[in-house]
C-alpha atoms as a PDB file:
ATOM      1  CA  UNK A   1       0.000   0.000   0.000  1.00  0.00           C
ATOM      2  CA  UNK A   2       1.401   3.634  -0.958  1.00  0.00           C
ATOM      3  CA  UNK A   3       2.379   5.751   2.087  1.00  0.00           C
ATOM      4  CA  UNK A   4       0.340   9.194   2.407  1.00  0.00           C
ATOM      5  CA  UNK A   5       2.654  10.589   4.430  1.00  0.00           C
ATOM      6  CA  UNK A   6       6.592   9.762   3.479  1.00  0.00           C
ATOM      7  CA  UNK A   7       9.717  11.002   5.923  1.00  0.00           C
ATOM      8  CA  UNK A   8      12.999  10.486   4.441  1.00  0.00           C
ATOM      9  CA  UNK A   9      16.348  11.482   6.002  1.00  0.00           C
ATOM     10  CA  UNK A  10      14.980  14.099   8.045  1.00  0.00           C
ATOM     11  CA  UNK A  11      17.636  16.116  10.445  1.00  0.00           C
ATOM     12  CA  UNK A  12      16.827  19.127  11.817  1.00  0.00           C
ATOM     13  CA  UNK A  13      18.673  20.923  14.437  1.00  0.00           C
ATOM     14  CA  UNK A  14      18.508  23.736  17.027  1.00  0.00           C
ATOM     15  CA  UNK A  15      21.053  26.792  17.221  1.00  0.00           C
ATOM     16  CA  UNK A  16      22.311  27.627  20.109  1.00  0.00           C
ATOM     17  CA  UNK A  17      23.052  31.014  21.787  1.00  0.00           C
ATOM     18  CA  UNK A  18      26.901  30.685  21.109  1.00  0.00           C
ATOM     19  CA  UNK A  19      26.131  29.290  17.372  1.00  0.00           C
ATOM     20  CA  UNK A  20      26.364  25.900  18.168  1.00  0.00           C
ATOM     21  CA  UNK A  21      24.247  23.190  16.685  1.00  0.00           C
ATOM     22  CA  UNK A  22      22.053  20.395  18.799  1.00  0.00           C
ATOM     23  CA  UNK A  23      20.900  18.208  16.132  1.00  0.00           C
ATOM     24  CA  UNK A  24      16.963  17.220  17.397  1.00  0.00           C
ATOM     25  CA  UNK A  25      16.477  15.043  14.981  1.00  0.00           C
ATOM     26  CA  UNK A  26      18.825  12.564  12.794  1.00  0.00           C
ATOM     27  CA  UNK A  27      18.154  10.861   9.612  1.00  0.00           C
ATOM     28  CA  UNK A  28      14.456   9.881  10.511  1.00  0.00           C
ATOM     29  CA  UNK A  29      12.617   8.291   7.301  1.00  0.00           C
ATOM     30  CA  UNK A  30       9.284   6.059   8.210  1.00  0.00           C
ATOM     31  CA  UNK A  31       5.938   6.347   6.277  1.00  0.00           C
ATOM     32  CA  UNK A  32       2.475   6.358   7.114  1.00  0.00           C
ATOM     33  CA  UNK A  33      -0.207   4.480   5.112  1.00  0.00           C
ATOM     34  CA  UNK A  34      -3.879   5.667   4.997  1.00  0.00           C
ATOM     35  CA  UNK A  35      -5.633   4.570   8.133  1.00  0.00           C
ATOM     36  CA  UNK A  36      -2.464   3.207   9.785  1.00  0.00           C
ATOM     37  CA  UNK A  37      -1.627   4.190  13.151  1.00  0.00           C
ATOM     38  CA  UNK A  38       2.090   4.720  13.886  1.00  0.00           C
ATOM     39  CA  UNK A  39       3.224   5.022  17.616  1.00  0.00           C
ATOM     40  CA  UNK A  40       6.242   7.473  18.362  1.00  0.00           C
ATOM     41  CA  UNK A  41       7.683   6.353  21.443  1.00  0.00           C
ATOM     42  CA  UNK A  42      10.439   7.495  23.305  1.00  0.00           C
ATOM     43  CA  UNK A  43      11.837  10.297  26.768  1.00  0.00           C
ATOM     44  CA  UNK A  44      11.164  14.105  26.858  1.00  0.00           C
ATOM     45  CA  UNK A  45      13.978  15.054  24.210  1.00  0.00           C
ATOM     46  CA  UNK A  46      14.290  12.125  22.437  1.00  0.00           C
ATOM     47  CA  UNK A  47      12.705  14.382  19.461  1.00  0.00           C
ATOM     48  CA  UNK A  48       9.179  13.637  18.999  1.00  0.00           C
ATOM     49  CA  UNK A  49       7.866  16.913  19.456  1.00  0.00           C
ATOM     50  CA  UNK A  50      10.203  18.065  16.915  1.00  0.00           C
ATOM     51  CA  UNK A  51       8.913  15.483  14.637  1.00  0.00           C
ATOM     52  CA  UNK A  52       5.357  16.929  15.188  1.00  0.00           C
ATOM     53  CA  UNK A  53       6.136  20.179  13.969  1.00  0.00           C
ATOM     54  CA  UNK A  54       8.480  19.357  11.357  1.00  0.00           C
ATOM     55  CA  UNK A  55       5.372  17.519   9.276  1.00  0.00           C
ATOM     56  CA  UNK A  56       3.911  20.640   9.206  1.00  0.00           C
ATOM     57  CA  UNK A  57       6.585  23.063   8.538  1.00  0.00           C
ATOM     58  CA  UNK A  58       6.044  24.889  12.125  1.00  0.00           C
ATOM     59  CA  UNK A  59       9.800  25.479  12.531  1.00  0.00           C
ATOM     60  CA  UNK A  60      11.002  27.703  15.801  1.00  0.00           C
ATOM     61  CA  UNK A  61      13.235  30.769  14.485  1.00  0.00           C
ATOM     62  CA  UNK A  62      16.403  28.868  15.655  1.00  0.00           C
ATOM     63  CA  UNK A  63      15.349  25.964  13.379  1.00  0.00           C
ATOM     64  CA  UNK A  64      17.884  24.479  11.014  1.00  0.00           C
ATOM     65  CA  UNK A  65      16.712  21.928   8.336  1.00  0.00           C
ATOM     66  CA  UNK A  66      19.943  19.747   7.347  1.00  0.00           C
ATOM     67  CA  UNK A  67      18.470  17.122   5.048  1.00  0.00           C
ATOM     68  CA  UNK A  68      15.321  15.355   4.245  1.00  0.00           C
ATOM     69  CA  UNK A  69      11.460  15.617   2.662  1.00  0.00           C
ATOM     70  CA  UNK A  70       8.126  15.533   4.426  1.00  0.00           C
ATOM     71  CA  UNK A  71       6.224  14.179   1.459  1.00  0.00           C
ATOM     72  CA  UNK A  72       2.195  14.129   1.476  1.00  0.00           C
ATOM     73  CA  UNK A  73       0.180  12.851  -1.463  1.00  0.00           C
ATOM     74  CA  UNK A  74       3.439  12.981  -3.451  1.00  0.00           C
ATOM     75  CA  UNK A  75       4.351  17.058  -2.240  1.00  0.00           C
ATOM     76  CA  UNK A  76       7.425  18.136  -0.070  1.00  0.00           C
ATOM     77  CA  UNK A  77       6.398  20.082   2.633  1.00  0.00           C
ATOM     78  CA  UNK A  78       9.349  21.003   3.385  1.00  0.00           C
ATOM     79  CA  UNK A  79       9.800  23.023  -0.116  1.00  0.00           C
ATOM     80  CA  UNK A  80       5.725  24.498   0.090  1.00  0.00           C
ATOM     81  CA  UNK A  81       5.635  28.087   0.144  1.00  0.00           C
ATOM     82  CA  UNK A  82       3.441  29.700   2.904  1.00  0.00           C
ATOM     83  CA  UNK A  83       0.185  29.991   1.476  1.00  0.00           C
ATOM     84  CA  UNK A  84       0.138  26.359   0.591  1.00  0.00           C
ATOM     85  CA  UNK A  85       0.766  25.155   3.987  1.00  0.00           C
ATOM     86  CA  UNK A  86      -1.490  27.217   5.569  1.00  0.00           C
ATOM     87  CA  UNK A  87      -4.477  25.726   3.263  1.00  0.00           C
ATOM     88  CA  UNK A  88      -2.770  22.052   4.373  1.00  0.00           C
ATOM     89  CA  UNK A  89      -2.681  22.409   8.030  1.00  0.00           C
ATOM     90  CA  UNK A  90      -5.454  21.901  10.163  1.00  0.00           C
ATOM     91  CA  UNK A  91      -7.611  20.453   6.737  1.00  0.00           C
ATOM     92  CA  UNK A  92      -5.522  17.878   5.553  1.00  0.00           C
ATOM     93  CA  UNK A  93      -3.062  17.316   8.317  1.00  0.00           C
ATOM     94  CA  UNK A  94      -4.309  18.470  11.980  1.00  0.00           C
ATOM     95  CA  UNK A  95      -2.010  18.790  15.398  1.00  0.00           C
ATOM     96  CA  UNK A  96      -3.222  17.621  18.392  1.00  0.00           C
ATOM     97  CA  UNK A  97      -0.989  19.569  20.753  1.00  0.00           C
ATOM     98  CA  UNK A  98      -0.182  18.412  24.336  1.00  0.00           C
ATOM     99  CA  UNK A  99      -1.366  21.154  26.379  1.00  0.00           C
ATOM    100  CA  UNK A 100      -4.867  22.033  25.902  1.00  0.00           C
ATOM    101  CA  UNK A 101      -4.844  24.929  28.644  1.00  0.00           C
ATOM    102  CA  UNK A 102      -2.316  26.687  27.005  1.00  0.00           C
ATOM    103  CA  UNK A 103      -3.181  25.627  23.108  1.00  0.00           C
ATOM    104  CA  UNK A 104      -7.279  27.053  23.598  1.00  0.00           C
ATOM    105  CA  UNK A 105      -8.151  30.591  23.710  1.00  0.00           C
ATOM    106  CA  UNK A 106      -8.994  31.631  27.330  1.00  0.00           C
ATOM    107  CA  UNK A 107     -11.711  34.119  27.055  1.00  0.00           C
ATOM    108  CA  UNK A 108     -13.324  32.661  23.429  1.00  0.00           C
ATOM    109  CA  UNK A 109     -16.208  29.961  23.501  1.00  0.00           C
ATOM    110  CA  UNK A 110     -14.929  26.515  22.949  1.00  0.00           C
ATOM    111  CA  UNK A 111     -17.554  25.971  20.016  1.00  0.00           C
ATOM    112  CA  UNK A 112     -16.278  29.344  18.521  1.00  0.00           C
ATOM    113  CA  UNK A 113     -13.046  27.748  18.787  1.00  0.00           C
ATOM    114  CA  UNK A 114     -14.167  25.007  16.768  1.00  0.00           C
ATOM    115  CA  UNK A 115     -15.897  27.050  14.070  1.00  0.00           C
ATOM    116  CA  UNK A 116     -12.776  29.608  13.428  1.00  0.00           C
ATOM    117  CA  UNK A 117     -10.921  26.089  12.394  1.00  0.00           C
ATOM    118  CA  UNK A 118     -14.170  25.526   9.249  1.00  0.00           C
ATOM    119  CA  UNK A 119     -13.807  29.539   8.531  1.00  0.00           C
ATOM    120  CA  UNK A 120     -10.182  29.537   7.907  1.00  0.00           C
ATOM    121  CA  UNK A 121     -10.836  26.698   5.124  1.00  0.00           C
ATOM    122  CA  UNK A 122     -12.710  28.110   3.558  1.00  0.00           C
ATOM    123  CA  UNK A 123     -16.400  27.348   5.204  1.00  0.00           C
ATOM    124  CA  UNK A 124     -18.302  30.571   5.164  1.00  0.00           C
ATOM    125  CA  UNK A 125     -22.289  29.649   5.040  1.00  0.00           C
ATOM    126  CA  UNK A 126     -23.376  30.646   9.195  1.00  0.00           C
ATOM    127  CA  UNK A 127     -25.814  27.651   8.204  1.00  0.00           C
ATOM    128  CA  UNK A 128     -22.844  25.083   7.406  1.00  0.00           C
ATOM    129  CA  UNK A 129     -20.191  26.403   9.796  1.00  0.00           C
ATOM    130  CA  UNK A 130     -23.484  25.647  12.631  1.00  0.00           C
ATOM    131  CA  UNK A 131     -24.116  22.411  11.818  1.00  0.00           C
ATOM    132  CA  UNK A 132     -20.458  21.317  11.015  1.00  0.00           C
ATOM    133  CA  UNK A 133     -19.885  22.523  14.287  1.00  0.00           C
ATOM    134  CA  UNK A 134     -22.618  20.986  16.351  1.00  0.00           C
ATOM    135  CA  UNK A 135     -21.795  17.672  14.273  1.00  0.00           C
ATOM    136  CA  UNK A 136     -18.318  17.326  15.709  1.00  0.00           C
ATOM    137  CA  UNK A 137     -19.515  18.827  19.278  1.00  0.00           C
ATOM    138  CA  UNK A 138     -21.678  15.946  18.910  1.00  0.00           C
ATOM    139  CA  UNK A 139     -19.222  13.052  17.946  1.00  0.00           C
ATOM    140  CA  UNK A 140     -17.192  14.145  20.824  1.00  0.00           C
ATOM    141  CA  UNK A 141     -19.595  14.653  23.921  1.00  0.00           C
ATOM    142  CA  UNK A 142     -23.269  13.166  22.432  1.00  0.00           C
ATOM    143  CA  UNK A 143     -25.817  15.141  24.422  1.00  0.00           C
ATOM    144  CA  UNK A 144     -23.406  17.576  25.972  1.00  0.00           C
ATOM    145  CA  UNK A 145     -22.300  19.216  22.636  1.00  0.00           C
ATOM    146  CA  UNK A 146     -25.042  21.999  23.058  1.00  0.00           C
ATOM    147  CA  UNK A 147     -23.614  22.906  26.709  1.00  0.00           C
ATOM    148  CA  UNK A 148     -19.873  22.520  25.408  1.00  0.00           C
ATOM    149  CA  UNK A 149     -20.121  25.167  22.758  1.00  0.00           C
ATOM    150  CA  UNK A 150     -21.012  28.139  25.425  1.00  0.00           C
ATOM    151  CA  UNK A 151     -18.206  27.035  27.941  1.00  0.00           C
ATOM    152  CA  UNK A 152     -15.261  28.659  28.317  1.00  0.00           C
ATOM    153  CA  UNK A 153     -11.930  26.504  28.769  1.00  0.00           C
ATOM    154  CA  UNK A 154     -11.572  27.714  32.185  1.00  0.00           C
ATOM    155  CA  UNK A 155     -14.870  25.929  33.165  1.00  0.00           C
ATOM    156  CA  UNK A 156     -13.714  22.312  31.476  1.00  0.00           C
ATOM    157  CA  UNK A 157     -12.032  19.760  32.813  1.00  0.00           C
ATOM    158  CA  UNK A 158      -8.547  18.276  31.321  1.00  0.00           C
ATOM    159  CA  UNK A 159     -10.321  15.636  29.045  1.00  0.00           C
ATOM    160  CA  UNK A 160     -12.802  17.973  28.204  1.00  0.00           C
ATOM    161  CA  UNK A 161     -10.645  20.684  26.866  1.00  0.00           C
ATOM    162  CA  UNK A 162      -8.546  17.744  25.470  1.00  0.00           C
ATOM    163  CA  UNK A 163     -11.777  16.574  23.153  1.00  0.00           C
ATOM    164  CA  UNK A 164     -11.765  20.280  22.105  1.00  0.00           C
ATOM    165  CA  UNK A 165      -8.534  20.221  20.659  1.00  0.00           C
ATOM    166  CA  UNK A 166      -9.854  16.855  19.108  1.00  0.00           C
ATOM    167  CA  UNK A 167     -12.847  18.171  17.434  1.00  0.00           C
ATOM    168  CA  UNK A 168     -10.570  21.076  16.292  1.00  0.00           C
ATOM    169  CA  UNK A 169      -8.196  18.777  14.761  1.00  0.00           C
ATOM    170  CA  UNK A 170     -11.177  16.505  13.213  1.00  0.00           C
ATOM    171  CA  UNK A 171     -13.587  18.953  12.407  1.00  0.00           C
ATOM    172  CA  UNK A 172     -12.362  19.448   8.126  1.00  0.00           C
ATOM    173  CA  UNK A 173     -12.192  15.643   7.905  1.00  0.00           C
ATOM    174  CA  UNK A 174      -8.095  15.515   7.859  1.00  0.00           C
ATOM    175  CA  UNK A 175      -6.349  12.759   5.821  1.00  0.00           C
ATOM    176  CA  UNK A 176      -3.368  12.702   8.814  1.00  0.00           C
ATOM    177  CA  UNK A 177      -3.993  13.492  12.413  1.00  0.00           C
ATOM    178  CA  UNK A 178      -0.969  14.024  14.667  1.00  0.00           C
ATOM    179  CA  UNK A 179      -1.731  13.852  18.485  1.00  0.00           C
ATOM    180  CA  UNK A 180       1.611  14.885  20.334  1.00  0.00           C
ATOM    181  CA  UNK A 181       1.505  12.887  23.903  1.00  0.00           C
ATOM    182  CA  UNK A 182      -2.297  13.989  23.889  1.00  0.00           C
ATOM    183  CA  UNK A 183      -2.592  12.084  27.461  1.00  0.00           C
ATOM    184  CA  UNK A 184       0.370  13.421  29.368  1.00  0.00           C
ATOM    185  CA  UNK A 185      -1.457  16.131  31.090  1.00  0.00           C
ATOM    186  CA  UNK A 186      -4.295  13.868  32.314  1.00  0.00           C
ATOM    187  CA  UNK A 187      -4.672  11.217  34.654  1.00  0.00           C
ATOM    188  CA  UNK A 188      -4.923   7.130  34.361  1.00  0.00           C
ATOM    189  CA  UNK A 189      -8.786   7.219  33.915  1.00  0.00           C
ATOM    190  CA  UNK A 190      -8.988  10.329  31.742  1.00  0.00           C
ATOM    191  CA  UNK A 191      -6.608   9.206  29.794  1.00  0.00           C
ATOM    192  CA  UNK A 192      -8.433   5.556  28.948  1.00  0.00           C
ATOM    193  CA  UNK A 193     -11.037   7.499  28.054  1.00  0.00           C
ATOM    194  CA  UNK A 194      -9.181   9.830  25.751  1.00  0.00           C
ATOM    195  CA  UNK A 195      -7.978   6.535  24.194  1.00  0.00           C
ATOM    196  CA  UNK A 196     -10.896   5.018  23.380  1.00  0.00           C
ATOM    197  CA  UNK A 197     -12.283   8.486  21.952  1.00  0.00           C
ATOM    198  CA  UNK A 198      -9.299   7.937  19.231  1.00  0.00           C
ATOM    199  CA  UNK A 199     -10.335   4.530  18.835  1.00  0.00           C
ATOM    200  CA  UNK A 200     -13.672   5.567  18.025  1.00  0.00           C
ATOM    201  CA  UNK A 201     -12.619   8.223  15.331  1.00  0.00           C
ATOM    202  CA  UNK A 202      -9.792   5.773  13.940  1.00  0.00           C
ATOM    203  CA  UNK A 203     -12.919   3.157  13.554  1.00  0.00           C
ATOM    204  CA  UNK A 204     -15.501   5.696  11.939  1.00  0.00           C
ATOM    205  CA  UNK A 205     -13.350   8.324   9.999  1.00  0.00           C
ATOM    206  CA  UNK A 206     -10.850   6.066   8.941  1.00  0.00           C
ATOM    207  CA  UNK A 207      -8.049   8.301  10.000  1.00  0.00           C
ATOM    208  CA  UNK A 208      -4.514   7.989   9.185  1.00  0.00           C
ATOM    209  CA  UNK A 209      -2.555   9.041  12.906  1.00  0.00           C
ATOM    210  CA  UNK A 210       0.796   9.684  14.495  1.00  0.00           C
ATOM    211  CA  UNK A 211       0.542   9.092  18.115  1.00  0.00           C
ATOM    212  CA  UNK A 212       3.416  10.403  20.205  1.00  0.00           C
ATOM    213  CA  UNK A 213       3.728   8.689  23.330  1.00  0.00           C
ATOM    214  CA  UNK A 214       6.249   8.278  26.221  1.00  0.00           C
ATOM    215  CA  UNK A 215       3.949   5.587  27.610  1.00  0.00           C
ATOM    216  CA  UNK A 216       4.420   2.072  25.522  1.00  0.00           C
ATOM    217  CA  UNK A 217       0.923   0.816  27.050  1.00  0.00           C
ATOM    218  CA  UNK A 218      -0.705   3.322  25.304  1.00  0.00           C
ATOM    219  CA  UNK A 219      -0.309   2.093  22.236  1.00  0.00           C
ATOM    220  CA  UNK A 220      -1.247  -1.720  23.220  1.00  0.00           C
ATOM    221  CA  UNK A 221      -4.508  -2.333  20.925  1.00  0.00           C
ATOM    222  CA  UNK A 222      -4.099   0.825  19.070  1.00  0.00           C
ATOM    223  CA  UNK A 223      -1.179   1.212  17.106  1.00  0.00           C
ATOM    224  CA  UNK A 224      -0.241  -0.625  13.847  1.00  0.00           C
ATOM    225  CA  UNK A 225       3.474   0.194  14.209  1.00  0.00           C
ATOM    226  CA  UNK A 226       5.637   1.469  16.705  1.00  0.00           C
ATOM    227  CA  UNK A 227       8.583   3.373  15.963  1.00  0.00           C
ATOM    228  CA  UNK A 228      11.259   4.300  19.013  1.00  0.00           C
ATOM    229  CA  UNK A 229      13.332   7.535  18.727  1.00  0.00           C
ATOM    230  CA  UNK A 230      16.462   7.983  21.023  1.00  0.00           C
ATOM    231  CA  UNK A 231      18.582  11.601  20.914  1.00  0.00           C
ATOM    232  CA  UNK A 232      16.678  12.465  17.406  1.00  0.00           C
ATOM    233  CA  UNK A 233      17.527   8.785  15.821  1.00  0.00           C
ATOM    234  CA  UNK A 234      15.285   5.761  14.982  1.00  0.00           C
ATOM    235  CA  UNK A 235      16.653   2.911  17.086  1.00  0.00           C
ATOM    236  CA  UNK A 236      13.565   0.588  16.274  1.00  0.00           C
ATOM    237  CA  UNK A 237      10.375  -0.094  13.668  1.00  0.00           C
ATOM    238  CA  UNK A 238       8.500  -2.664  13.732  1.00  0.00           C
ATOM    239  CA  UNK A 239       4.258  -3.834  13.822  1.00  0.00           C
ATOM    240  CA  UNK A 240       3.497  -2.825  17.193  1.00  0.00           C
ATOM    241  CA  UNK A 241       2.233  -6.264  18.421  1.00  0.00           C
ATOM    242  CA  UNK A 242       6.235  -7.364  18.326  1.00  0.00           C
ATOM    243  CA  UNK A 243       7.800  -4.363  19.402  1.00  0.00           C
ATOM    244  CA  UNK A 244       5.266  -3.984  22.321  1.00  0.00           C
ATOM    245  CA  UNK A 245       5.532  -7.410  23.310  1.00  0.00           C
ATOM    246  CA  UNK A 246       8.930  -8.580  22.376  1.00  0.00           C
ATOM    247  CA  UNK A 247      11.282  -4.977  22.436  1.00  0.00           C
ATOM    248  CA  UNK A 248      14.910  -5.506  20.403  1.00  0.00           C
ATOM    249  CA  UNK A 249      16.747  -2.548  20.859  1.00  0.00           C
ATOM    250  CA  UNK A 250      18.358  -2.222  24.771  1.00  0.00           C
ATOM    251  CA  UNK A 251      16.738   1.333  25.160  1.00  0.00           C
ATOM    252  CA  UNK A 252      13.287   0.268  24.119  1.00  0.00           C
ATOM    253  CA  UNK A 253      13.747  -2.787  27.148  1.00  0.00           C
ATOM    254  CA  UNK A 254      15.051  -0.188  29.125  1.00  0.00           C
ATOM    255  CA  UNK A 255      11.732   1.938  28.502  1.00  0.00           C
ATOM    256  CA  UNK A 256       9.612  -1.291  29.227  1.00  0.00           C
ATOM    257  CA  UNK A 257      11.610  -1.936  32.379  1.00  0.00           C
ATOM    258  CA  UNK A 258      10.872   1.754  33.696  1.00  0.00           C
ATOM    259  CA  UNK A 259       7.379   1.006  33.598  1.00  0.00           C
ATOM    260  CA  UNK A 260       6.218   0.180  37.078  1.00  0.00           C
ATOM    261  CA  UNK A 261       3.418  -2.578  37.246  1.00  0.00           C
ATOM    262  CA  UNK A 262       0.302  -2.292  37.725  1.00  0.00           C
ATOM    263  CA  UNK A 263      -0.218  -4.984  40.412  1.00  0.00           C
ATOM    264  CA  UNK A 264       2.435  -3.476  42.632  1.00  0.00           C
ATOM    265  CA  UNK A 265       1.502  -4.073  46.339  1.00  0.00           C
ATOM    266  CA  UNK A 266       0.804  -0.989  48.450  1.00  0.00           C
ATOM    267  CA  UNK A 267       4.229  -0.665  49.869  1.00  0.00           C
ATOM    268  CA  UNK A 268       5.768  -0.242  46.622  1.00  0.00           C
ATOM    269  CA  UNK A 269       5.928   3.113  47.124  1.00  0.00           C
ATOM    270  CA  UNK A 270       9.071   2.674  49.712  1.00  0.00           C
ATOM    271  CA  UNK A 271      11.429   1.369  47.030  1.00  0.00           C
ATOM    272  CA  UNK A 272      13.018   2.814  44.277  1.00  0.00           C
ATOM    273  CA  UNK A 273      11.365   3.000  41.017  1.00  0.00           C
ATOM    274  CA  UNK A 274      13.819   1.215  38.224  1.00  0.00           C
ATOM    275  CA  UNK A 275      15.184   3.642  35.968  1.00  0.00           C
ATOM    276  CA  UNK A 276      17.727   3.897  33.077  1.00  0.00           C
ATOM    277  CA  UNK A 277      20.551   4.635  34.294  1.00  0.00           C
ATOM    278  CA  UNK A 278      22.560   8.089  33.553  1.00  0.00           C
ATOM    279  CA  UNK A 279      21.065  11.271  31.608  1.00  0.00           C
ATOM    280  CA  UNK A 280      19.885  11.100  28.137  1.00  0.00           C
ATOM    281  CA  UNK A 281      22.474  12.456  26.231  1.00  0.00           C
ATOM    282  CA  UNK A 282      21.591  16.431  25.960  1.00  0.00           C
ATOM    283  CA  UNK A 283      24.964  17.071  24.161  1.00  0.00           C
ATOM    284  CA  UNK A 284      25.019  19.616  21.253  1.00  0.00           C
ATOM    285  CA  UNK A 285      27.559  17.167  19.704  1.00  0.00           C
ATOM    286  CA  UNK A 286      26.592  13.698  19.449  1.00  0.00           C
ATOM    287  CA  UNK A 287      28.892  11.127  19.937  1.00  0.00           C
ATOM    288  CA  UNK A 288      30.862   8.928  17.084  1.00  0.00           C
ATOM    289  CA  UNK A 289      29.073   6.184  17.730  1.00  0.00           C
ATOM    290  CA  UNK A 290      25.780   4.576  18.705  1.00  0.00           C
ATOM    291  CA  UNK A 291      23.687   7.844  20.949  1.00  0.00           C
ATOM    292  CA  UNK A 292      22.521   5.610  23.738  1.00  0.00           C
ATOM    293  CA  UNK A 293      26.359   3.712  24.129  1.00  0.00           C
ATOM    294  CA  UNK A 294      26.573   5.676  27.737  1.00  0.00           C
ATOM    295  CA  UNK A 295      23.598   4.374  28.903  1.00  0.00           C
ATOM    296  CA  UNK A 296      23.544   0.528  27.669  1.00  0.00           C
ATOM    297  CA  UNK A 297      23.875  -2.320  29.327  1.00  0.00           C
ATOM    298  CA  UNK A 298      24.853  -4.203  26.084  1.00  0.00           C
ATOM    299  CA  UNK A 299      27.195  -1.791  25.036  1.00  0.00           C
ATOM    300  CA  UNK A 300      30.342  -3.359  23.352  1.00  0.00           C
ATOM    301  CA  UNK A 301      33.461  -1.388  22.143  1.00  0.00           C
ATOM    302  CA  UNK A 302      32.342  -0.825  19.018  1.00  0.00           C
ATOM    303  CA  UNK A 303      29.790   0.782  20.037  1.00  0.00           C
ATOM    304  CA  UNK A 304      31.750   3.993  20.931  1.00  0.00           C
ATOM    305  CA  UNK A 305      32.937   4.476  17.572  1.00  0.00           C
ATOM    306  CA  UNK A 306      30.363   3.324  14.964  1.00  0.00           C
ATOM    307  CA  UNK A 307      27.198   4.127  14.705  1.00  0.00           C
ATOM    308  CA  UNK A 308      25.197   1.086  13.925  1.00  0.00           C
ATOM    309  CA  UNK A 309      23.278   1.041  10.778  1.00  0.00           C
ATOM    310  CA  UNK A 310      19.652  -0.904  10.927  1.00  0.00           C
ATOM    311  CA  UNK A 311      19.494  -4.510  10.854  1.00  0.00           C
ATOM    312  CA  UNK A 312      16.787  -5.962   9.604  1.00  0.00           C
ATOM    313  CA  UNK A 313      14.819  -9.023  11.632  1.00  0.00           C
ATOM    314  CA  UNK A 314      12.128  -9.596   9.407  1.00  0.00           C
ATOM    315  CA  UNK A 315      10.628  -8.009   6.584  1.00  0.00           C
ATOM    316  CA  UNK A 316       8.501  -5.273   8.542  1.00  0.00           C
ATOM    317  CA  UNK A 317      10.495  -4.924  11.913  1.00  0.00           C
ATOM    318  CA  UNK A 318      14.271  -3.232  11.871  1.00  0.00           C
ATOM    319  CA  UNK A 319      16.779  -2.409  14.793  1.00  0.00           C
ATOM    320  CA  UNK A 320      19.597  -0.007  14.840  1.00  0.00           C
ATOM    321  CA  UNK A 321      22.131  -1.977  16.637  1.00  0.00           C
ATOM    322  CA  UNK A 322      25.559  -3.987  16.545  1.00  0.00           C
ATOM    323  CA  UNK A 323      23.947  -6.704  18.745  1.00  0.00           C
ATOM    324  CA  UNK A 324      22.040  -8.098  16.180  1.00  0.00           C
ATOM    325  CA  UNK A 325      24.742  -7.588  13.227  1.00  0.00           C
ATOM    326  CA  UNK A 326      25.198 -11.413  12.127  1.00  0.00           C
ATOM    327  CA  UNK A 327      21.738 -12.398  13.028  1.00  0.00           C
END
């Protein structure tokens, strides 16, 4: 099946105050078929967010492309001129963002919110951009959607304001939806619940999605692939019912082992939870060879001074790493 959404070679890097360059993200190609779900795993500056933006050409100041395309339905993003990404964002591709206090308007109606998202694509009929709205309102909170459009974010709770942003993102039927770590502001429950609103939409619209994650068991049931990023590089792809259950790479077993169980008894709490050990590697120069060397409990010699290439294990699932070299 043809990808609608094609990453190849992407690097993109941040400068610095002295000039320096701290490269967020490193060769990363994947693709993204229509109504596939691919799971970006990995820490807080392993590069995901950067990712996010970077399909969508919302580059901070300091941003420095190196390399790569962002290709959708056969167009580079990367080489669009303003205009023409302003007519693809938020109608063919939408962003979820994380932070749904900060990313809705504080003193604008939450259904006005909704409707400004139809009038900058063009939807200008009062009649249309009302019923477009109330429809999503509706696919989001049923019976509710009436009282939703008068409140004000202020008077919402986190997975409230978090189906906002949803019905933002949904509400000019996008081909791609990317939902950066959509769940990390809310708790367990809310969460589950924000889940299984994306399953819904996945099941009805069909939606192609990008789901950026720190949290592996969010993507158990949900994702197609999963696709682990470490200091800006891929270190793993692979269908997400053997990455989730059987992880290659050391750091994605490291991420599974930092996951603390759910039937932990009630003292738990008075030992240490397990951890990878050392700081991800923050360095504005990476080193010569494989990024997460320092922190490995496989690490061999060579892995200081090459960088492994990807290995693939079967025909879908690849690992960057010298472990599995003659395999």
């Amino acid at each position: 099946m043809e990808s609608i959404l094609e990453v190849r070679d992407l690097s993109v890097s941040y400068r610095l105050r002295g000039g320096d360059l701290h490269r967020a993200l490193d060769g990363v190609s994947f693709g993204l078929e229509s109504g596939e779900v691919v799971g970006i795993l990995g820490e807080s500056g392993s590069g995901k967010t950067t990712l996010a933006v970077a399909l969508l050409g919302l580059f901070r100041r300091d941003s420095v492309v190196a390399s790569g395309n962002v290709l959708f339905q056969g167009k580079d993003l990367l080489k669009a001129e303003p205009n023409e990404l302003r007519g693809i964002r938020g109608k063919s591709i939408s962003l979820i963002f994380q932070e749904p206090s900060v990313a809705l308007h504080p003193t604008m109606r939450v259904g006005q919110q909704v409707r400004r998202v139809l009038a900058a694509h063009g939807m200008s009929d009062r009649t249309e951009l009302d019923r477009r709205t109330r429809e999503v309102l509706e696919a989001l909170f049923g019976e509710e959607a009436e009282r939703m459009a008068r409140a004000y974010p202020h008077q919402l709770s986190g997975g409230q304001r978090q189906r906002i942003l949803i019905a933002q993102a949904i509400a000019c039927e996008p081909a791609v939806v990317v939902a950066d770590e959509p769940t990390a502001s809310l708790d367990p429950t809310t969460q589950m619940e924000i889940l299984h609103v994306f399953r819904g939409l996945r099941k009805t619209l069909g939606l192609a999605m990008i789901f950026i994650t720190h949290n592996p068991a969010l993507l158990s049931g949900f994702a197609d692939r999963v696709m682990v990023l470490y200091a800006g590089k891929v270190v793993e792809l692979g269908p997400a019912t053997e990455t989730l259950v059987s992880p290659k790479h050391p750091y994605t077993q490291a991420l599974f082992r930092s996951i603390p169980p759910l039937d932990e008894p009630h003292d738990a709490g008075k030992r240490s939870l397990p951890t990878i050990p050392r700081d991800a590697n923050l360095s504005p120069w990476p080193p010569c060879g494989c990024p997460f060397e320092p922190r490995c409990r496989e690490r061999m010699e060579i892995c200081k001074s090459d960088d492994p290439g990807f290995v693939n294990l079967s025909e879908t699932h690849m690992v960057s790493c010298f472990l599995y070299e003659n395999q």
